[in-house]
PDB file of N, CA and C in Angstrom:
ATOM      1  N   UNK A   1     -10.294  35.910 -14.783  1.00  0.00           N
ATOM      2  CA  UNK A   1      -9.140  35.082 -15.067  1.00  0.00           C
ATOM      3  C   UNK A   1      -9.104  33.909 -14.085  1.00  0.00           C
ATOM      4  N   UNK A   2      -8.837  32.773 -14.713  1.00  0.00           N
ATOM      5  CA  UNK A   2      -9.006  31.431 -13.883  1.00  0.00           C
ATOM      6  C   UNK A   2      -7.159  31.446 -13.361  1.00  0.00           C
ATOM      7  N   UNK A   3      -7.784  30.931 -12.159  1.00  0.00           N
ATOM      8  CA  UNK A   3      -6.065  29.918 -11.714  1.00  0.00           C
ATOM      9  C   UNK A   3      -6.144  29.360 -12.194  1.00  0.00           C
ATOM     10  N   UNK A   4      -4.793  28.695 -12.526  1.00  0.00           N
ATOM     11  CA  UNK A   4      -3.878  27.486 -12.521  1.00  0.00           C
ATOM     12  C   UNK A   4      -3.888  26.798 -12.064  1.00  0.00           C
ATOM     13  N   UNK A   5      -3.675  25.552 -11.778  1.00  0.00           N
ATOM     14  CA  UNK A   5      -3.898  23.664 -10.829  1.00  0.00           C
ATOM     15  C   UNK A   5      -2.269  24.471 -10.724  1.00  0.00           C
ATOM     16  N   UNK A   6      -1.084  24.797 -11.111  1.00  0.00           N
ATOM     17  CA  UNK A   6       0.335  24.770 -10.836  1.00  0.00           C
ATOM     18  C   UNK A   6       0.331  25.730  -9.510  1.00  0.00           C
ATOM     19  N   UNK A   7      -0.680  27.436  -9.850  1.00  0.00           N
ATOM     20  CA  UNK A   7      -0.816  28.259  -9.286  1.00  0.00           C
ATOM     21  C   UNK A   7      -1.219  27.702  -7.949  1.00  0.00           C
ATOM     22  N   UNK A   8      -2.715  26.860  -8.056  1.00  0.00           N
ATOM     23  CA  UNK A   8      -3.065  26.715  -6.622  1.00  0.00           C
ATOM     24  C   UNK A   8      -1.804  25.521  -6.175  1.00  0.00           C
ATOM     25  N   UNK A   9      -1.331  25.212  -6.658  1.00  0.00           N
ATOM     26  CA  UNK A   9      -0.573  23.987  -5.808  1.00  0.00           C
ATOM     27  C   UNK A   9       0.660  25.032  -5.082  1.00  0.00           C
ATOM     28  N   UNK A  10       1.269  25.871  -5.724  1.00  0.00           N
ATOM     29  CA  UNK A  10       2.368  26.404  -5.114  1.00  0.00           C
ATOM     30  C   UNK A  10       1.282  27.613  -3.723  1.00  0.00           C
ATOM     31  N   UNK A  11       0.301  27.875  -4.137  1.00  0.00           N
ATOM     32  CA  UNK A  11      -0.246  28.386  -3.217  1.00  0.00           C
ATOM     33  C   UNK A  11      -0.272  27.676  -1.933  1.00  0.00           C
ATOM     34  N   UNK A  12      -0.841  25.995  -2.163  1.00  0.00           N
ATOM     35  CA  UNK A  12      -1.254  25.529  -1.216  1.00  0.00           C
ATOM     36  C   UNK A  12       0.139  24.664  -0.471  1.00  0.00           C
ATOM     37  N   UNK A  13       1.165  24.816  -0.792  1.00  0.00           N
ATOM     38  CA  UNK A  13       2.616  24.280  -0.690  1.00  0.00           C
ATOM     39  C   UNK A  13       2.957  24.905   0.742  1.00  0.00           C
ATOM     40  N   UNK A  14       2.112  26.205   0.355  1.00  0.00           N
ATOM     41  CA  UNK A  14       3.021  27.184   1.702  1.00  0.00           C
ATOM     42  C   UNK A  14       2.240  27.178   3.024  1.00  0.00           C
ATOM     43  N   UNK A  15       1.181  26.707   2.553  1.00  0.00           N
ATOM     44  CA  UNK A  15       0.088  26.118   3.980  1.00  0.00           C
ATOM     45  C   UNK A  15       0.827  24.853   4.717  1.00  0.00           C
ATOM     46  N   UNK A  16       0.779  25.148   6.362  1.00  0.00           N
ATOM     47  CA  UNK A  16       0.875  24.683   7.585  1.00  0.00           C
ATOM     48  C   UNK A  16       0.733  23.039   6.975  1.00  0.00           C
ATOM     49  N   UNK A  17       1.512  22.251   7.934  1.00  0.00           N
ATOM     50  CA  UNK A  17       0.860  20.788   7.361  1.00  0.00           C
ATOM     51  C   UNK A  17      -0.205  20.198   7.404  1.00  0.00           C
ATOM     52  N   UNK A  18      -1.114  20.605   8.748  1.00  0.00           N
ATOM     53  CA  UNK A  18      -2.596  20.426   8.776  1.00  0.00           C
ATOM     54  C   UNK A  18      -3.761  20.898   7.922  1.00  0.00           C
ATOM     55  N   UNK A  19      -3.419  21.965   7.707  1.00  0.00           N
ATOM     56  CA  UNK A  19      -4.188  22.891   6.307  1.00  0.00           C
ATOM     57  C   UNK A  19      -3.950  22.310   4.878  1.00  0.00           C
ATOM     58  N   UNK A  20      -2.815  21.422   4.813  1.00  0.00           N
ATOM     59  CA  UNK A  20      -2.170  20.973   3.277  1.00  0.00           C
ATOM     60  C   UNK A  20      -3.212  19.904   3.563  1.00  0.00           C
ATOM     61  N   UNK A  21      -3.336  18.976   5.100  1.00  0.00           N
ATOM     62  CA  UNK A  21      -4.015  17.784   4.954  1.00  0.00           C
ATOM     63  C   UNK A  21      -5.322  17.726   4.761  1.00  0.00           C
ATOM     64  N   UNK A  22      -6.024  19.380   5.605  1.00  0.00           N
ATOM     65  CA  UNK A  22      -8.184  19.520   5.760  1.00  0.00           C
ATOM     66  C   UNK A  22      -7.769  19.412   4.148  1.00  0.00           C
ATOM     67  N   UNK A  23      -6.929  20.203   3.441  1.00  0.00           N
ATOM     68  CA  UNK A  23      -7.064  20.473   1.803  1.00  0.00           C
ATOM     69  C   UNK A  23      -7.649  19.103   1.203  1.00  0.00           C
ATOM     70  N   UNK A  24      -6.572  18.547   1.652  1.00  0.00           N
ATOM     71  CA  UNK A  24      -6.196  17.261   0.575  1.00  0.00           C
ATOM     72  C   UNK A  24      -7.336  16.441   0.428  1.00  0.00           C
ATOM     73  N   UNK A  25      -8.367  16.164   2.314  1.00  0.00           N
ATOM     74  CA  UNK A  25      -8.957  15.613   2.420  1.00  0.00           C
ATOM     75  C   UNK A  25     -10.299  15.786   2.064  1.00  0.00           C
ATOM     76  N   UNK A  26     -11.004  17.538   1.635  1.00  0.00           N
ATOM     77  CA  UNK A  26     -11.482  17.941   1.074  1.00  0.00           C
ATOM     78  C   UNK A  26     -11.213  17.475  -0.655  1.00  0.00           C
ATOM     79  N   UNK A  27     -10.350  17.876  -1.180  1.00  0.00           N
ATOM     80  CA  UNK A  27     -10.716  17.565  -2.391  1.00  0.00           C
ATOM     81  C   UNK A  27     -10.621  16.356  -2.510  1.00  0.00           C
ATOM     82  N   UNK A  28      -9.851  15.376  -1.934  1.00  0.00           N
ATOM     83  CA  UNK A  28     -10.578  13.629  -2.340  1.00  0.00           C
ATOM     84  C   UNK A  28     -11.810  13.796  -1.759  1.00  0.00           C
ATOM     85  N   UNK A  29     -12.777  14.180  -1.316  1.00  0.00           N
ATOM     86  CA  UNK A  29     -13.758  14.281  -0.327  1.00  0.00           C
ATOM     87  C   UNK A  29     -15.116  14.657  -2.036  1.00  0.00           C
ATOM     88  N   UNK A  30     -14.424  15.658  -2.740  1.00  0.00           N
ATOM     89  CA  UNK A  30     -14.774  16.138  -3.557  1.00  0.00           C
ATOM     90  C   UNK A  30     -15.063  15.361  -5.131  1.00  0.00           C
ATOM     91  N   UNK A  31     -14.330  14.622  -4.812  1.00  0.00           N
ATOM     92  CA  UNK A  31     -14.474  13.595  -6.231  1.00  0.00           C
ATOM     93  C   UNK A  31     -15.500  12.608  -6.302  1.00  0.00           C
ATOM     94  N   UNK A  32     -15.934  12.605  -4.671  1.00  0.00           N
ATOM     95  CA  UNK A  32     -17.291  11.189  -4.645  1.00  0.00           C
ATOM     96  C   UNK A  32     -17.965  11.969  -3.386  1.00  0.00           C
ATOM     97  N   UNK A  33     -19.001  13.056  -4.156  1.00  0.00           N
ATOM     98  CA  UNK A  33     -20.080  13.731  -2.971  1.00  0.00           C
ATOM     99  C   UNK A  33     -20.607  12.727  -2.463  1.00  0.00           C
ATOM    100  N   UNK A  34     -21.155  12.103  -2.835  1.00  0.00           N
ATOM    101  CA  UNK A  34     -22.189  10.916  -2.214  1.00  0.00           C
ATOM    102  C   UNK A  34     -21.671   9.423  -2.163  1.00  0.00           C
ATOM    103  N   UNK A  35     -20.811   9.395  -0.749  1.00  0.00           N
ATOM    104  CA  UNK A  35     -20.531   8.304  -0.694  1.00  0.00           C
ATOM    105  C   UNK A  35     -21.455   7.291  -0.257  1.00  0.00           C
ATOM    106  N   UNK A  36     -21.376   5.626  -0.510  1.00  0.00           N
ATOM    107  CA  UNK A  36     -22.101   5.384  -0.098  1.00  0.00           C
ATOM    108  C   UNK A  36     -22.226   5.053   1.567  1.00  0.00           C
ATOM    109  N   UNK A  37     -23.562   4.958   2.345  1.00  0.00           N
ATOM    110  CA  UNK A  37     -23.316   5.140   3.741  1.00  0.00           C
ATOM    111  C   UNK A  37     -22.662   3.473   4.329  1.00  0.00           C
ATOM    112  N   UNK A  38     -22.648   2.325   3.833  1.00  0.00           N
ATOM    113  CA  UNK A  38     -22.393   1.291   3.932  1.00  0.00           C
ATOM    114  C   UNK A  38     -20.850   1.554   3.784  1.00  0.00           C
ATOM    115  N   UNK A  39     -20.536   1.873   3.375  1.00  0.00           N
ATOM    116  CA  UNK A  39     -18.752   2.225   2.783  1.00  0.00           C
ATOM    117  C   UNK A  39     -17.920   3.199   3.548  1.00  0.00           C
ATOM    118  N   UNK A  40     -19.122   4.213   4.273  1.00  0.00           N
ATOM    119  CA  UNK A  40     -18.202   4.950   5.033  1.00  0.00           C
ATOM    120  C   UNK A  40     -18.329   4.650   6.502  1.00  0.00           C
ATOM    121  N   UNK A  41     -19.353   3.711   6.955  1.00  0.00           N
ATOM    122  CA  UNK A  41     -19.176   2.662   8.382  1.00  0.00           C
ATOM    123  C   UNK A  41     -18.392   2.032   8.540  1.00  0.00           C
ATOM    124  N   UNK A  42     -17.832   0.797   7.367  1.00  0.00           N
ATOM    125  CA  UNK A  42     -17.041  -0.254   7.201  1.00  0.00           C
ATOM    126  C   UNK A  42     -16.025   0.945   7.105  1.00  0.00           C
ATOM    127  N   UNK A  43     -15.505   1.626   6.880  1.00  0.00           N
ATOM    128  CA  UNK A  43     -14.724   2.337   7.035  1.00  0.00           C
ATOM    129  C   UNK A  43     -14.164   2.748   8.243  1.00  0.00           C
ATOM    130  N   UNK A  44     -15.020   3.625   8.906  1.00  0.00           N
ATOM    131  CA  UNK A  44     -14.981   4.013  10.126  1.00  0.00           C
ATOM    132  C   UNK A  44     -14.772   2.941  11.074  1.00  0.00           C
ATOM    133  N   UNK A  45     -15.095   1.897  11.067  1.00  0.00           N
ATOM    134  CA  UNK A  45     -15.076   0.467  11.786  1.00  0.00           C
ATOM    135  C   UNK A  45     -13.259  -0.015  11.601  1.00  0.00           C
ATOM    136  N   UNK A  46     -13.358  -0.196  10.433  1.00  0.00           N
ATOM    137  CA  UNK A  46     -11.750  -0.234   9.807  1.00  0.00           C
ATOM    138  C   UNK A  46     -10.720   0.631  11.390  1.00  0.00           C
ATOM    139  N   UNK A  47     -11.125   1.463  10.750  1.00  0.00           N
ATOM    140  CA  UNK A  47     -10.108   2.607  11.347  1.00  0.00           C
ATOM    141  C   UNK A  47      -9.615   2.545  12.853  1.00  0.00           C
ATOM    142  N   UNK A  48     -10.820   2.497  13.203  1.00  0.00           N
ATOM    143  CA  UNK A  48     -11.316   2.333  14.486  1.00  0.00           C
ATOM    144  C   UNK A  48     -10.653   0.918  15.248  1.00  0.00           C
ATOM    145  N   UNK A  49     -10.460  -0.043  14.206  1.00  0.00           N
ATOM    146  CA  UNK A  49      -9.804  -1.548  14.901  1.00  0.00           C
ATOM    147  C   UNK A  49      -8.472  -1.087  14.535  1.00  0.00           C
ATOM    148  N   UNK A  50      -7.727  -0.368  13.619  1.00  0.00           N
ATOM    149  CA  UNK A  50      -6.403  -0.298  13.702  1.00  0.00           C
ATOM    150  C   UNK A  50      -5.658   0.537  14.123  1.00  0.00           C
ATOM    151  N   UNK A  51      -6.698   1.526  14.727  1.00  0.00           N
ATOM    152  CA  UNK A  51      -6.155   2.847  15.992  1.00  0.00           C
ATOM    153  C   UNK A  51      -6.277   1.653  17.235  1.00  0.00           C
ATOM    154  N   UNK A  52      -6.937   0.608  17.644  1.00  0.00           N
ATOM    155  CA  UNK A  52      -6.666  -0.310  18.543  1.00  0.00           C
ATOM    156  C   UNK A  52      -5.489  -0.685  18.700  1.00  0.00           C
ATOM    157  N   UNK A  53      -5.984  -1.540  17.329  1.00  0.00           N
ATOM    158  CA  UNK A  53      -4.370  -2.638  16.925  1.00  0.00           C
ATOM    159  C   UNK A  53      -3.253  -1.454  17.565  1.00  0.00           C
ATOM    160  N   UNK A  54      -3.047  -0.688  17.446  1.00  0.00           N
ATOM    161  CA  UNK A  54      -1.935   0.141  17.778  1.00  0.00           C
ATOM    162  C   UNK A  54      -1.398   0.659  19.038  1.00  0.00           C
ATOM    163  N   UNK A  55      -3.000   1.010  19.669  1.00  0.00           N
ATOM    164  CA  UNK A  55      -3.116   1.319  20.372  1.00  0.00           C
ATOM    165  C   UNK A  55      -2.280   0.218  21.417  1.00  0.00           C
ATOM    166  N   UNK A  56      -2.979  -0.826  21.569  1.00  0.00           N
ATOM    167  CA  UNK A  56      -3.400  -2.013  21.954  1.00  0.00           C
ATOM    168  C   UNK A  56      -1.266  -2.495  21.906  1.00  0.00           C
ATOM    169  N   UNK A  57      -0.978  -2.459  20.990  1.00  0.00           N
ATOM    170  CA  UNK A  57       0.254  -2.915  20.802  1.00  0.00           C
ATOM    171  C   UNK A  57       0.718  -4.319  20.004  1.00  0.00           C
ATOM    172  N   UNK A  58      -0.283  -4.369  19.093  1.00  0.00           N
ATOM    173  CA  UNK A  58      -0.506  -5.754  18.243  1.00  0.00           C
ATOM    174  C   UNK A  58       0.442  -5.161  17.076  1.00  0.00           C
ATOM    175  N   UNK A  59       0.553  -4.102  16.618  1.00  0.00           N
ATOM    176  CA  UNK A  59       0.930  -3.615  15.618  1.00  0.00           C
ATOM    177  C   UNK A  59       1.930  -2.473  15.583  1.00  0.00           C
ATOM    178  N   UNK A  60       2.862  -2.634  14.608  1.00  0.00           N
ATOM    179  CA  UNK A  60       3.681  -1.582  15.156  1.00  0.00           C
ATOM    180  C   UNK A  60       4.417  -0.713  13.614  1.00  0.00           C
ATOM    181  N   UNK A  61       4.241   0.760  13.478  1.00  0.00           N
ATOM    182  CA  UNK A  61       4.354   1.603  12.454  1.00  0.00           C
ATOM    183  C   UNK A  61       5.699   1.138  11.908  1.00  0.00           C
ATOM    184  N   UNK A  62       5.789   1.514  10.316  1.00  0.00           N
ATOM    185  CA  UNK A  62       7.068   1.561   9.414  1.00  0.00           C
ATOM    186  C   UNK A  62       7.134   2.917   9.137  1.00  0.00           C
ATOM    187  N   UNK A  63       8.552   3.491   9.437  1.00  0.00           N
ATOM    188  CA  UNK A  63       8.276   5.150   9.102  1.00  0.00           C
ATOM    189  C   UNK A  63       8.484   4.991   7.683  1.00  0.00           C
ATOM    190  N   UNK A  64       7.789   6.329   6.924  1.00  0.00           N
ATOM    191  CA  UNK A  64       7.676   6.798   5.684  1.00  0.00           C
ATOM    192  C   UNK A  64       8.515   6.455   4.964  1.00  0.00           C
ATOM    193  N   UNK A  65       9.808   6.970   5.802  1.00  0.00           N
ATOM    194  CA  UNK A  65      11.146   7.291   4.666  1.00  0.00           C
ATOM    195  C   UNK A  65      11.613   5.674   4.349  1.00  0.00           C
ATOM    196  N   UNK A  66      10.859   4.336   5.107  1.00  0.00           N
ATOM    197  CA  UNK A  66      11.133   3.347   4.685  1.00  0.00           C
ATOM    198  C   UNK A  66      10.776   2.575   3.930  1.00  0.00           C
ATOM    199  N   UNK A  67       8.973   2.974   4.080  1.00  0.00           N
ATOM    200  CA  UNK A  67       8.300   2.356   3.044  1.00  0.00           C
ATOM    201  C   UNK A  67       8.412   3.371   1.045  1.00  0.00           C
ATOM    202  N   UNK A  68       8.960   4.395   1.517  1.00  0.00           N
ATOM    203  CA  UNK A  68       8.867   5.318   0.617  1.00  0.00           C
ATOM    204  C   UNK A  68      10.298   4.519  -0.251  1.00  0.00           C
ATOM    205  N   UNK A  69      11.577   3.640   0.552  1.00  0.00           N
ATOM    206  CA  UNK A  69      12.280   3.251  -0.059  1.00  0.00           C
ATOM    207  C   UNK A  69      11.884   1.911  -0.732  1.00  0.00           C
ATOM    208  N   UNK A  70      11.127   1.511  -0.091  1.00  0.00           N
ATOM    209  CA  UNK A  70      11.513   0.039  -0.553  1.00  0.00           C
ATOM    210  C   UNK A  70       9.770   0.171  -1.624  1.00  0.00           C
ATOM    211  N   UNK A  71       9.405   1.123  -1.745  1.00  0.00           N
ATOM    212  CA  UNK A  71       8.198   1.349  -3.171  1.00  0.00           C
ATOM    213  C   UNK A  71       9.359   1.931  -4.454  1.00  0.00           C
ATOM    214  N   UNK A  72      10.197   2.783  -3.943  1.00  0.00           N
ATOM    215  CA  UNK A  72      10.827   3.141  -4.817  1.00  0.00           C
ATOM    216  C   UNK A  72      11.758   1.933  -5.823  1.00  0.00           C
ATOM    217  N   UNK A  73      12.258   1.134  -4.814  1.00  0.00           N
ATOM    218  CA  UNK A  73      13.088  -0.122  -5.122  1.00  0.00           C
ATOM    219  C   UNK A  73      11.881  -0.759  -5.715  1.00  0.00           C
ATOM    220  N   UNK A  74      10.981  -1.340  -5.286  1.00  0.00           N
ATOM    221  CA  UNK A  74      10.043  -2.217  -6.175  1.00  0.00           C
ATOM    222  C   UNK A  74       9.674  -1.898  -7.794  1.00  0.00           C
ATOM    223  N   UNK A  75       9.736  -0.374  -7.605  1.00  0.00           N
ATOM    224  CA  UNK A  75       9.198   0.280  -8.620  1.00  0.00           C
ATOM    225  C   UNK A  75      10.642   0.247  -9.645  1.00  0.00           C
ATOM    226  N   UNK A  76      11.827   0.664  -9.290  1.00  0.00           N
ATOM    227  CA  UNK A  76      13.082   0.282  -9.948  1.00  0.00           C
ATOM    228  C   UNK A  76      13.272  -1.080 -10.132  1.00  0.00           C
ATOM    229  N   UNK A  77      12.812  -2.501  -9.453  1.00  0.00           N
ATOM    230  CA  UNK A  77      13.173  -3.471 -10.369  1.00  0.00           C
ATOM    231  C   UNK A  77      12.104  -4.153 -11.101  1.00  0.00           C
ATOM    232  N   UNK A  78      10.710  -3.684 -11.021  1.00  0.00           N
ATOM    233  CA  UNK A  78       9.832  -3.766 -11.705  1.00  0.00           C
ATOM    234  C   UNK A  78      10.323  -2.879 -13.528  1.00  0.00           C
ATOM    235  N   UNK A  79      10.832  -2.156 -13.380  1.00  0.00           N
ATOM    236  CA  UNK A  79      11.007  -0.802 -14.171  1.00  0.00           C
ATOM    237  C   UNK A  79      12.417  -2.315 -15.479  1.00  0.00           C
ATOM    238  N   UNK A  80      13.015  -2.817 -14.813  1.00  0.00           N
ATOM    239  CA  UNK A  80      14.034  -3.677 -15.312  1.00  0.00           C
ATOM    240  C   UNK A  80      13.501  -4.781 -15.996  1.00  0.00           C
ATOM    241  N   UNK A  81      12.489  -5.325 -15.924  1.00  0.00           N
ATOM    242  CA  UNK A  81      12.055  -6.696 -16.247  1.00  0.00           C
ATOM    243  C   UNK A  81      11.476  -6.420 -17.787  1.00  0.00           C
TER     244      UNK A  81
END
């Protein structure tokens, strides 16, 4: 008998937040085995200048619950037009 995608999700709901994230990052990980190696340098490079930027103090975070509002609002007056 197969799981469920509903089954494993409420399974994986009750996992720690770090375990929800190895998950998450595994299965996007899973959709493109073979990335290409040019894509995951420029990547890593990426990352790497904006853990600076931060570091560094050039740049400074928007918490979640703000950007989570004002996508929601975009998405509500987009939703109007």
């Amino acid at each position: 008998m197969s799981t469920s995608v509903v089954e494993l999700f409420d399974q994986a709901v009750t996992l720690g937040e770090a375990d929800r994230a190895t998950l998450a990052g595994l299965l996007l990980e899973s959709l493109d085995p073979n990335p290409d190696p040019g894509v995951e340098a420029a990547w890593v490079r990426e990352v790497q200048r904006r853990l600076k930027d931060l570091d560094e103090g050039r740049v400074q975070t928007i918490p979640w619950t703000e950007v989570k509002a004002a996508l929601l609002s975009a998405e509500h007056d987009e939703s109007r037009r």
